[in-house]
PDB file of N, CA and C in Angstrom:
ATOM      1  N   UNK A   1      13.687  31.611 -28.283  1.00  0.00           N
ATOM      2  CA  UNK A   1      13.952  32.745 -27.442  1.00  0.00           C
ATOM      3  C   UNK A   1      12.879  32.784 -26.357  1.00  0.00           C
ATOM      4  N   UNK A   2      13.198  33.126 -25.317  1.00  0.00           N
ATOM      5  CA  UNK A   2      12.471  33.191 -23.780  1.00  0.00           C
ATOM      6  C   UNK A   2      12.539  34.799 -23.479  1.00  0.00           C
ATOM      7  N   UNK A   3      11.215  34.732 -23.122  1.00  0.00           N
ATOM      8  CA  UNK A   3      10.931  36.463 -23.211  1.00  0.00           C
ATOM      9  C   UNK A   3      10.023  35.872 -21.691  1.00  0.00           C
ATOM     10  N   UNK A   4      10.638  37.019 -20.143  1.00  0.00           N
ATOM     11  CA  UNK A   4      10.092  36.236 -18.850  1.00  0.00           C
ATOM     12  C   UNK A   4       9.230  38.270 -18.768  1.00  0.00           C
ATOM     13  N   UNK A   5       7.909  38.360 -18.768  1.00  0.00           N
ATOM     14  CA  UNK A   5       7.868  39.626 -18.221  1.00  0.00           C
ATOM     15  C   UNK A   5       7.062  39.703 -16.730  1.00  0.00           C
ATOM     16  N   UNK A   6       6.715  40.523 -16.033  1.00  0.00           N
ATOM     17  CA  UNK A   6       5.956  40.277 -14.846  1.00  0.00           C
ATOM     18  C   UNK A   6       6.875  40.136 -13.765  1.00  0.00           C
ATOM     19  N   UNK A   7       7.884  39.601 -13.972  1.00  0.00           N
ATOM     20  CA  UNK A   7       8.671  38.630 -12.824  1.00  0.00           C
ATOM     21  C   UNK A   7       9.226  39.856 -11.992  1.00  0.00           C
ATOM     22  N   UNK A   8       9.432  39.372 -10.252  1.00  0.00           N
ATOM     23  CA  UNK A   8      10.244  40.407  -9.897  1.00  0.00           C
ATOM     24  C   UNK A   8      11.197  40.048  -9.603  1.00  0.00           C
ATOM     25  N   UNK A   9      12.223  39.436 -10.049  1.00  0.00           N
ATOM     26  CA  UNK A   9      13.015  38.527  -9.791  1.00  0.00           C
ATOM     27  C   UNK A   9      14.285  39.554  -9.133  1.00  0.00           C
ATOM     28  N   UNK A  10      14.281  41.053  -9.565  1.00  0.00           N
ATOM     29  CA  UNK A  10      14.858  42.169  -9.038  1.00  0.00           C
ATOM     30  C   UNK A  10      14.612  42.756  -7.483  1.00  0.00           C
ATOM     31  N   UNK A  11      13.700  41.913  -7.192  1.00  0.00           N
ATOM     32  CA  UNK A  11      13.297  42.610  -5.924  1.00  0.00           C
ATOM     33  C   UNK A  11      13.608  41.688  -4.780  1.00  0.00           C
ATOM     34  N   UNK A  12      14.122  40.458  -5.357  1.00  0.00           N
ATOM     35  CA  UNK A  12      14.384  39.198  -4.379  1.00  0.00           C
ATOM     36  C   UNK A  12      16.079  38.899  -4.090  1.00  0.00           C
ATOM     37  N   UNK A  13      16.534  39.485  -3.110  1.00  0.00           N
ATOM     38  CA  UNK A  13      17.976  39.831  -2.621  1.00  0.00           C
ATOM     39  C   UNK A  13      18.452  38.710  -1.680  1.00  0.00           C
ATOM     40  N   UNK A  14      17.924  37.905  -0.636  1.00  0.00           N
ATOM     41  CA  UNK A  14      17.794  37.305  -0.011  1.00  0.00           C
ATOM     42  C   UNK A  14      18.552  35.619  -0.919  1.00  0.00           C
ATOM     43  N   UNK A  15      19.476  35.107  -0.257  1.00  0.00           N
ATOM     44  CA  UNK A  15      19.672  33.994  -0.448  1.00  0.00           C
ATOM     45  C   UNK A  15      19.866  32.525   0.477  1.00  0.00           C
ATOM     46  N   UNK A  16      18.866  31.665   0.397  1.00  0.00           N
ATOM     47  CA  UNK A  16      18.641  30.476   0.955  1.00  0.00           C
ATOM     48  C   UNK A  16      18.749  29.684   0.884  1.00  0.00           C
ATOM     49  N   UNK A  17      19.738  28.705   1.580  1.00  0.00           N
ATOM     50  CA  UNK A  17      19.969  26.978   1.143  1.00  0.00           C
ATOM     51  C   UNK A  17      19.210  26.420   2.273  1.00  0.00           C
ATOM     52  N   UNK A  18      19.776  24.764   2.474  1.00  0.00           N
ATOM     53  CA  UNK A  18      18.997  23.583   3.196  1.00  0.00           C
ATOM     54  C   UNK A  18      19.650  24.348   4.265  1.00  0.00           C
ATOM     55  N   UNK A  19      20.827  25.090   4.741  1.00  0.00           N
ATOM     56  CA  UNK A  19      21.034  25.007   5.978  1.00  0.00           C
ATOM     57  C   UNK A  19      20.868  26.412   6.412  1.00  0.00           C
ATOM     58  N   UNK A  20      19.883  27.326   5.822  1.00  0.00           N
ATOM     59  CA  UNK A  20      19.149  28.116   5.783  1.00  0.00           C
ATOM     60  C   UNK A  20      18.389  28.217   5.900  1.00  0.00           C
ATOM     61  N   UNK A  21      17.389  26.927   6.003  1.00  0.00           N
ATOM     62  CA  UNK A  21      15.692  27.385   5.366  1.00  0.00           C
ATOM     63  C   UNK A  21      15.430  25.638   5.748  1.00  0.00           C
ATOM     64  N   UNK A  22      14.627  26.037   5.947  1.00  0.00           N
ATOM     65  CA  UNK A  22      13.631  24.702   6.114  1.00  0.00           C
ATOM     66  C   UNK A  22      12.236  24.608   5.804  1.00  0.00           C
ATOM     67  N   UNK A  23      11.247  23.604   5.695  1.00  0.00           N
ATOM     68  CA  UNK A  23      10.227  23.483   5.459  1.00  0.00           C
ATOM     69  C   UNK A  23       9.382  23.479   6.663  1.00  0.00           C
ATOM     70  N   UNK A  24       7.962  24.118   6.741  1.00  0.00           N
ATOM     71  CA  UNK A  24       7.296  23.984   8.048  1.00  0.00           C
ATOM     72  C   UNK A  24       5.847  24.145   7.808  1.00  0.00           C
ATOM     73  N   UNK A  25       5.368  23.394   7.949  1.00  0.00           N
ATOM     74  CA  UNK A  25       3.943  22.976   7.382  1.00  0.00           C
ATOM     75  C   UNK A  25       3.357  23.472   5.770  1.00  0.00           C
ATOM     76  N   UNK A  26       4.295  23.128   5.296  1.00  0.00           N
ATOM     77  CA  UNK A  26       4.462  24.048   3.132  1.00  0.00           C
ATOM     78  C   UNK A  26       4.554  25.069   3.381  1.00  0.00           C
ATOM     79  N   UNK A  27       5.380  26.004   4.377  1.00  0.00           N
ATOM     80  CA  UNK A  27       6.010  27.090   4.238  1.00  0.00           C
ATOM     81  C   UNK A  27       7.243  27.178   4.419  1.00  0.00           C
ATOM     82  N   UNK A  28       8.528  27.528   3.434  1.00  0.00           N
ATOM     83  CA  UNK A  28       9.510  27.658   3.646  1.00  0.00           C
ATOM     84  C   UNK A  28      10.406  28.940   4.612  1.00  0.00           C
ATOM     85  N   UNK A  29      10.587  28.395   6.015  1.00  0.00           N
ATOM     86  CA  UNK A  29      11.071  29.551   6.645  1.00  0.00           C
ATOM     87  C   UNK A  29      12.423  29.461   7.196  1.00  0.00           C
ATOM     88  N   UNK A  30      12.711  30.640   7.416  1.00  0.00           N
ATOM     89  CA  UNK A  30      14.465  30.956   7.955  1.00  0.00           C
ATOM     90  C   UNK A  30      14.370  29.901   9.032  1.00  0.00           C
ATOM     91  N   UNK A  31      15.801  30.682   9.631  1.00  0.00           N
ATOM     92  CA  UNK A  31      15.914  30.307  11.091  1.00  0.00           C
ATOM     93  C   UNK A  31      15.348  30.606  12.210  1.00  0.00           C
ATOM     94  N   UNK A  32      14.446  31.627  12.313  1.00  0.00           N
ATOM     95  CA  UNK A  32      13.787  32.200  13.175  1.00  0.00           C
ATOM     96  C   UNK A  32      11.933  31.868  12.611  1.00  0.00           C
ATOM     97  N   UNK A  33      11.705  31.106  12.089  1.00  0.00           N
ATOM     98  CA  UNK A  33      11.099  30.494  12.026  1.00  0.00           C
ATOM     99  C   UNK A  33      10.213  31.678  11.374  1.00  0.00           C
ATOM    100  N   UNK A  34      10.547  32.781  10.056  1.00  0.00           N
ATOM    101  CA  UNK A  34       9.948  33.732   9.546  1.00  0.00           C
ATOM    102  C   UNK A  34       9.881  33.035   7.712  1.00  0.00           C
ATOM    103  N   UNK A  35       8.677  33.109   7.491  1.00  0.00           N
ATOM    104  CA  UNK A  35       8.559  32.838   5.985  1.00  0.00           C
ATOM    105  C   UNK A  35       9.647  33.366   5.298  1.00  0.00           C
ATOM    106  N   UNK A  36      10.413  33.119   4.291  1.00  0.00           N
ATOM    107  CA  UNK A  36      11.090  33.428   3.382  1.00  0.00           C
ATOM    108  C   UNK A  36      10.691  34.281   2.258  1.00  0.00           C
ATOM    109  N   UNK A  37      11.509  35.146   1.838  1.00  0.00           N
ATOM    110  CA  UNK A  37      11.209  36.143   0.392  1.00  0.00           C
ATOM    111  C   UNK A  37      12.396  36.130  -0.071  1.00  0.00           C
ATOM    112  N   UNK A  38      12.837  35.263  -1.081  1.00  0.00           N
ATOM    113  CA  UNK A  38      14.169  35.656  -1.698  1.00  0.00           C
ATOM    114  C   UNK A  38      14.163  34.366  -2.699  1.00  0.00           C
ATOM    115  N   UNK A  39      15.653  33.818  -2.983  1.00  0.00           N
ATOM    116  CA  UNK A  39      15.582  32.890  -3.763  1.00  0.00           C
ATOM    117  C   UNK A  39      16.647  31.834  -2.732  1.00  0.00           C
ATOM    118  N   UNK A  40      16.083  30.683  -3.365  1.00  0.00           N
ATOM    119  CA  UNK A  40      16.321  29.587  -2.459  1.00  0.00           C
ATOM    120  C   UNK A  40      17.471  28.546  -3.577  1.00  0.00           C
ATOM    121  N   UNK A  41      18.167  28.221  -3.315  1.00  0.00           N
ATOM    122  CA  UNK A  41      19.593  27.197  -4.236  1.00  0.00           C
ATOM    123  C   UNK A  41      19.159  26.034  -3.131  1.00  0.00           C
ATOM    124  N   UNK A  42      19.087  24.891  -3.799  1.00  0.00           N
ATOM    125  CA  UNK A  42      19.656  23.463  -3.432  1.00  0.00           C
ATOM    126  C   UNK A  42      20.598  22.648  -4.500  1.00  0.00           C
ATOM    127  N   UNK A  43      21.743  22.457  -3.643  1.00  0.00           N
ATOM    128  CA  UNK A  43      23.208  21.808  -3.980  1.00  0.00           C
ATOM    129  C   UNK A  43      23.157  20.623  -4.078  1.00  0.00           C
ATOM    130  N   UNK A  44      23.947  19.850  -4.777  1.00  0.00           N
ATOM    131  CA  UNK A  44      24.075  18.339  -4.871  1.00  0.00           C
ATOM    132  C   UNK A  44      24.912  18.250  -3.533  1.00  0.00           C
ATOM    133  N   UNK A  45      25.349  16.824  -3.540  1.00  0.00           N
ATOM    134  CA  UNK A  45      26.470  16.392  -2.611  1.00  0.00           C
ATOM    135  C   UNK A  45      27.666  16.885  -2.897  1.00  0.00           C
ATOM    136  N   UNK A  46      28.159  17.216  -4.054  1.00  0.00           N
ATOM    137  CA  UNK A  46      29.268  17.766  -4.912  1.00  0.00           C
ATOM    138  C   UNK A  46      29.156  19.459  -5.259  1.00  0.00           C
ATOM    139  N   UNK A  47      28.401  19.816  -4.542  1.00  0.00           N
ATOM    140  CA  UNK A  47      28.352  21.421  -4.585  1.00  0.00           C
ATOM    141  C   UNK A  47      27.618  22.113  -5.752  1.00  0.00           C
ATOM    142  N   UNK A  48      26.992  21.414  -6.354  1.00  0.00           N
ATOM    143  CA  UNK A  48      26.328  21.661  -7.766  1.00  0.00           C
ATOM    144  C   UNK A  48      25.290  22.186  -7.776  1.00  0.00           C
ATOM    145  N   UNK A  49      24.805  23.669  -8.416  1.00  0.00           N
ATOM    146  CA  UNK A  49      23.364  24.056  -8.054  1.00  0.00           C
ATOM    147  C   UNK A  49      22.424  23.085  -8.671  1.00  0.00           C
ATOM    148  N   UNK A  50      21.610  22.245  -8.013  1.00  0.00           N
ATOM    149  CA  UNK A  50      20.561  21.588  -8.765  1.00  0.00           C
ATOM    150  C   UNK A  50      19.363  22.265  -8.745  1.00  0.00           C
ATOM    151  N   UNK A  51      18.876  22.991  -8.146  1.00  0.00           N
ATOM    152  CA  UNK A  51      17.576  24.035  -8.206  1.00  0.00           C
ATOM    153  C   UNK A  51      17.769  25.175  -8.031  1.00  0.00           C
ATOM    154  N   UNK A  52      16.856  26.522  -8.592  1.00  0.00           N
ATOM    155  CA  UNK A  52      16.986  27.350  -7.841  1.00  0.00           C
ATOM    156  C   UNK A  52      15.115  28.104  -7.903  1.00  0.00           C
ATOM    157  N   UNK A  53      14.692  28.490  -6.685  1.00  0.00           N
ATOM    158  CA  UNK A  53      13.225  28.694  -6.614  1.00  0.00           C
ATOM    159  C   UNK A  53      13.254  29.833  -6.127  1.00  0.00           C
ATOM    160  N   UNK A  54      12.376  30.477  -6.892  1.00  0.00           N
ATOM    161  CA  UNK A  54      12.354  31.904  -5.726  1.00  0.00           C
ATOM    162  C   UNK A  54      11.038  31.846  -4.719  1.00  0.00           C
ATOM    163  N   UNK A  55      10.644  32.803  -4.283  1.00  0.00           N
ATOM    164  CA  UNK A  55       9.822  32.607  -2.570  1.00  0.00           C
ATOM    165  C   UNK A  55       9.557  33.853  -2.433  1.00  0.00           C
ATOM    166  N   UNK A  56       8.158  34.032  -1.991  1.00  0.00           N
ATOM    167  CA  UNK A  56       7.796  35.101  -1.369  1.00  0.00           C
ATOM    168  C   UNK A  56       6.941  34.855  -0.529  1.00  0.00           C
ATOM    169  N   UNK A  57       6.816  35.514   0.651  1.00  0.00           N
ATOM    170  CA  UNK A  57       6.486  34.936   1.877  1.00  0.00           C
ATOM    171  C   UNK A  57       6.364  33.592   2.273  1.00  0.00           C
ATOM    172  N   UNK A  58       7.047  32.659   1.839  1.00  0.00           N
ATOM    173  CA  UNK A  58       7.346  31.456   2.078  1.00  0.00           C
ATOM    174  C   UNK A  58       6.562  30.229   1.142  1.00  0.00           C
ATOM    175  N   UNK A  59       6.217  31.276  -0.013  1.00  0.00           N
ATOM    176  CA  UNK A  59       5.693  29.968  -0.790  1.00  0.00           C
ATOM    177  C   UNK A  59       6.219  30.591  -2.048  1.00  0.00           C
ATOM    178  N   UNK A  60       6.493  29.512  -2.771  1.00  0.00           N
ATOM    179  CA  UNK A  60       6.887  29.311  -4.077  1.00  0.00           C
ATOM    180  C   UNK A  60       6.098  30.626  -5.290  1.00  0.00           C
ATOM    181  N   UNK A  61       6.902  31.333  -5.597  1.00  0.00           N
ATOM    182  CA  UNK A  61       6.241  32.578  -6.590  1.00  0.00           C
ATOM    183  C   UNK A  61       7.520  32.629  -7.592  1.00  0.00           C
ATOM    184  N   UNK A  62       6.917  32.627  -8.646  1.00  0.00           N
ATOM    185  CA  UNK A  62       7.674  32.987  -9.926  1.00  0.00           C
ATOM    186  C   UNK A  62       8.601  31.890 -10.355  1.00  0.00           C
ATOM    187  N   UNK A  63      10.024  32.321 -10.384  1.00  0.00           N
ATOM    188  CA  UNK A  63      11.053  31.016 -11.098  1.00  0.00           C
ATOM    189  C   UNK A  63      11.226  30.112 -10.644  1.00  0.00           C
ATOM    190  N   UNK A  64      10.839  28.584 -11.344  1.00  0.00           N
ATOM    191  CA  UNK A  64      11.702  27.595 -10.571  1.00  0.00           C
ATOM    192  C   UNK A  64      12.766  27.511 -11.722  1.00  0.00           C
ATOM    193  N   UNK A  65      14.006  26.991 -11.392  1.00  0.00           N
ATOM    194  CA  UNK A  65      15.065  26.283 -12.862  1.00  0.00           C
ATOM    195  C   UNK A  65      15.193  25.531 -12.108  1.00  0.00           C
ATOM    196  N   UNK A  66      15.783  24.142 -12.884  1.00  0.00           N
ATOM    197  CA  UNK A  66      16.255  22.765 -12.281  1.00  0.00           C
ATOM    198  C   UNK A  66      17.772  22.788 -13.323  1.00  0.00           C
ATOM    199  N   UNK A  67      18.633  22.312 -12.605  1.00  0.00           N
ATOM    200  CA  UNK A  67      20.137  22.015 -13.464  1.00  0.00           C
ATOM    201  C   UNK A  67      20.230  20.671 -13.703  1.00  0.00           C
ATOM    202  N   UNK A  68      21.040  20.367 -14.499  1.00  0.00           N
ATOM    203  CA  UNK A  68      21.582  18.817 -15.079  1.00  0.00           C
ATOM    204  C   UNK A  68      22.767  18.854 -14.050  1.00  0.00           C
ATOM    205  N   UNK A  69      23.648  17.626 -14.449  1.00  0.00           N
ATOM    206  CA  UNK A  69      25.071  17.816 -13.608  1.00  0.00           C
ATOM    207  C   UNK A  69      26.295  18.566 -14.092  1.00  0.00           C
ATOM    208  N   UNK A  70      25.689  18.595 -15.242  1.00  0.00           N
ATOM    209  CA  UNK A  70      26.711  19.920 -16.189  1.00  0.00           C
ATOM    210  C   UNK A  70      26.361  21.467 -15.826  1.00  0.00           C
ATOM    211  N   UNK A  71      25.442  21.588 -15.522  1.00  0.00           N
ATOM    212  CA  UNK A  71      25.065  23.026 -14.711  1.00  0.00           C
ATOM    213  C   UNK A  71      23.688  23.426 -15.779  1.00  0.00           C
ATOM    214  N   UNK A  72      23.464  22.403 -16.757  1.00  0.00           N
ATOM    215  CA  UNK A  72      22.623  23.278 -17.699  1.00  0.00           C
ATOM    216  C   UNK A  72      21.130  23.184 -17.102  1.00  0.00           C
ATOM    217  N   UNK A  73      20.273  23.786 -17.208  1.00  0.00           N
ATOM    218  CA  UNK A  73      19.358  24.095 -17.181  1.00  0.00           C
ATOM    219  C   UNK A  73      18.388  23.084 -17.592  1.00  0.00           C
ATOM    220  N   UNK A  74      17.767  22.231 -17.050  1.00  0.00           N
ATOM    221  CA  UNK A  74      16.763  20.896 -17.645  1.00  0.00           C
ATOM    222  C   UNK A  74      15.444  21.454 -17.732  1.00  0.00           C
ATOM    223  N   UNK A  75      14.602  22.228 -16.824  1.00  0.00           N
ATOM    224  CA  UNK A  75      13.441  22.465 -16.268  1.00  0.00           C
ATOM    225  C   UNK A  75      13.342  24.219 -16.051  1.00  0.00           C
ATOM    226  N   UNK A  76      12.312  24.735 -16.709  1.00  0.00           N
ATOM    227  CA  UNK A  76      12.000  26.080 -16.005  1.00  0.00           C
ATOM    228  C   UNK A  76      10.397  26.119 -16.136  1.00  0.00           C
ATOM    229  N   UNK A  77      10.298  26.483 -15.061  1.00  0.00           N
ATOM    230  CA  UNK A  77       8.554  26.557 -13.972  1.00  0.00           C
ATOM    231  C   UNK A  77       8.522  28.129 -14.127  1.00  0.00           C
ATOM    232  N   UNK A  78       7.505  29.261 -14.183  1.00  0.00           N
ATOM    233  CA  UNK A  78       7.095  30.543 -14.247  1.00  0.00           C
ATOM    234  C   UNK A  78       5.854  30.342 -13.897  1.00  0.00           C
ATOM    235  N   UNK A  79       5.406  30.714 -12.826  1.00  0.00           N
ATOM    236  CA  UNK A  79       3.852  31.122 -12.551  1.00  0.00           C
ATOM    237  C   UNK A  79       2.991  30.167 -12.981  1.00  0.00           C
ATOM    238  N   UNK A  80       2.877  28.559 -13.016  1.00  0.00           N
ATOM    239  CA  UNK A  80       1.723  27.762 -13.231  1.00  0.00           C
ATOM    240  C   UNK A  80       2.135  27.160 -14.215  1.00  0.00           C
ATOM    241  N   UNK A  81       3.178  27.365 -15.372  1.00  0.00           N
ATOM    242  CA  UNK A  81       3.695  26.886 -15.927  1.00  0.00           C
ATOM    243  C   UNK A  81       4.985  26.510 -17.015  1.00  0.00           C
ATOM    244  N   UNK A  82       4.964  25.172 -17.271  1.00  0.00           N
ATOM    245  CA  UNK A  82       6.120  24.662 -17.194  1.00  0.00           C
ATOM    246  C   UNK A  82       6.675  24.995 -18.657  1.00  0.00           C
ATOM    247  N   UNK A  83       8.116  25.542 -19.016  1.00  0.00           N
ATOM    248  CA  UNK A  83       8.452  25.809 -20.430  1.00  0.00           C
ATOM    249  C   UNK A  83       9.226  24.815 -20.976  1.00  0.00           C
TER     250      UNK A  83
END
């Protein structure tokens, strides 16, 4: 059992892909070239969530998950470390 506390994962509304968001000197920002706060999805070629990271002001804070090609869940990252 996975017990996540701390997280604000409620406060992050905002959703970001590759053709959303880009990288800019290790800060992930919109289109207007503003750091990101939300959670960020990257898709396979086949539409498949393979990541999903959340972001606050444009750097990596709180959840990462990584998916298999079945959708399951391989990898989860929380704050420094890996479960």
């Amino acid at each position: 059992m996975l017990f996540l506390t701390g997280c604000h994962v409620g406060q992050l509304t905002t959703l970001y892909t590759d053709k959303t968001s880009y990288d800019e000197n290790g800060i992930k920002v919109d289109a207007n070239h503003h750091p990101i706060t939300g959670v960020y999805h990257k898709y396979s070629d086949t539409m498949r969530l393979k990541e999903e990271i959340h972001y606050v002001d444009g750097k990596m804070s709180g959840l990462y998950l990584a998916y298999n090609k079945k959708g399951k869940i391989i990898y989860i990252f929380v704050e420094n470390a890996w479960l």
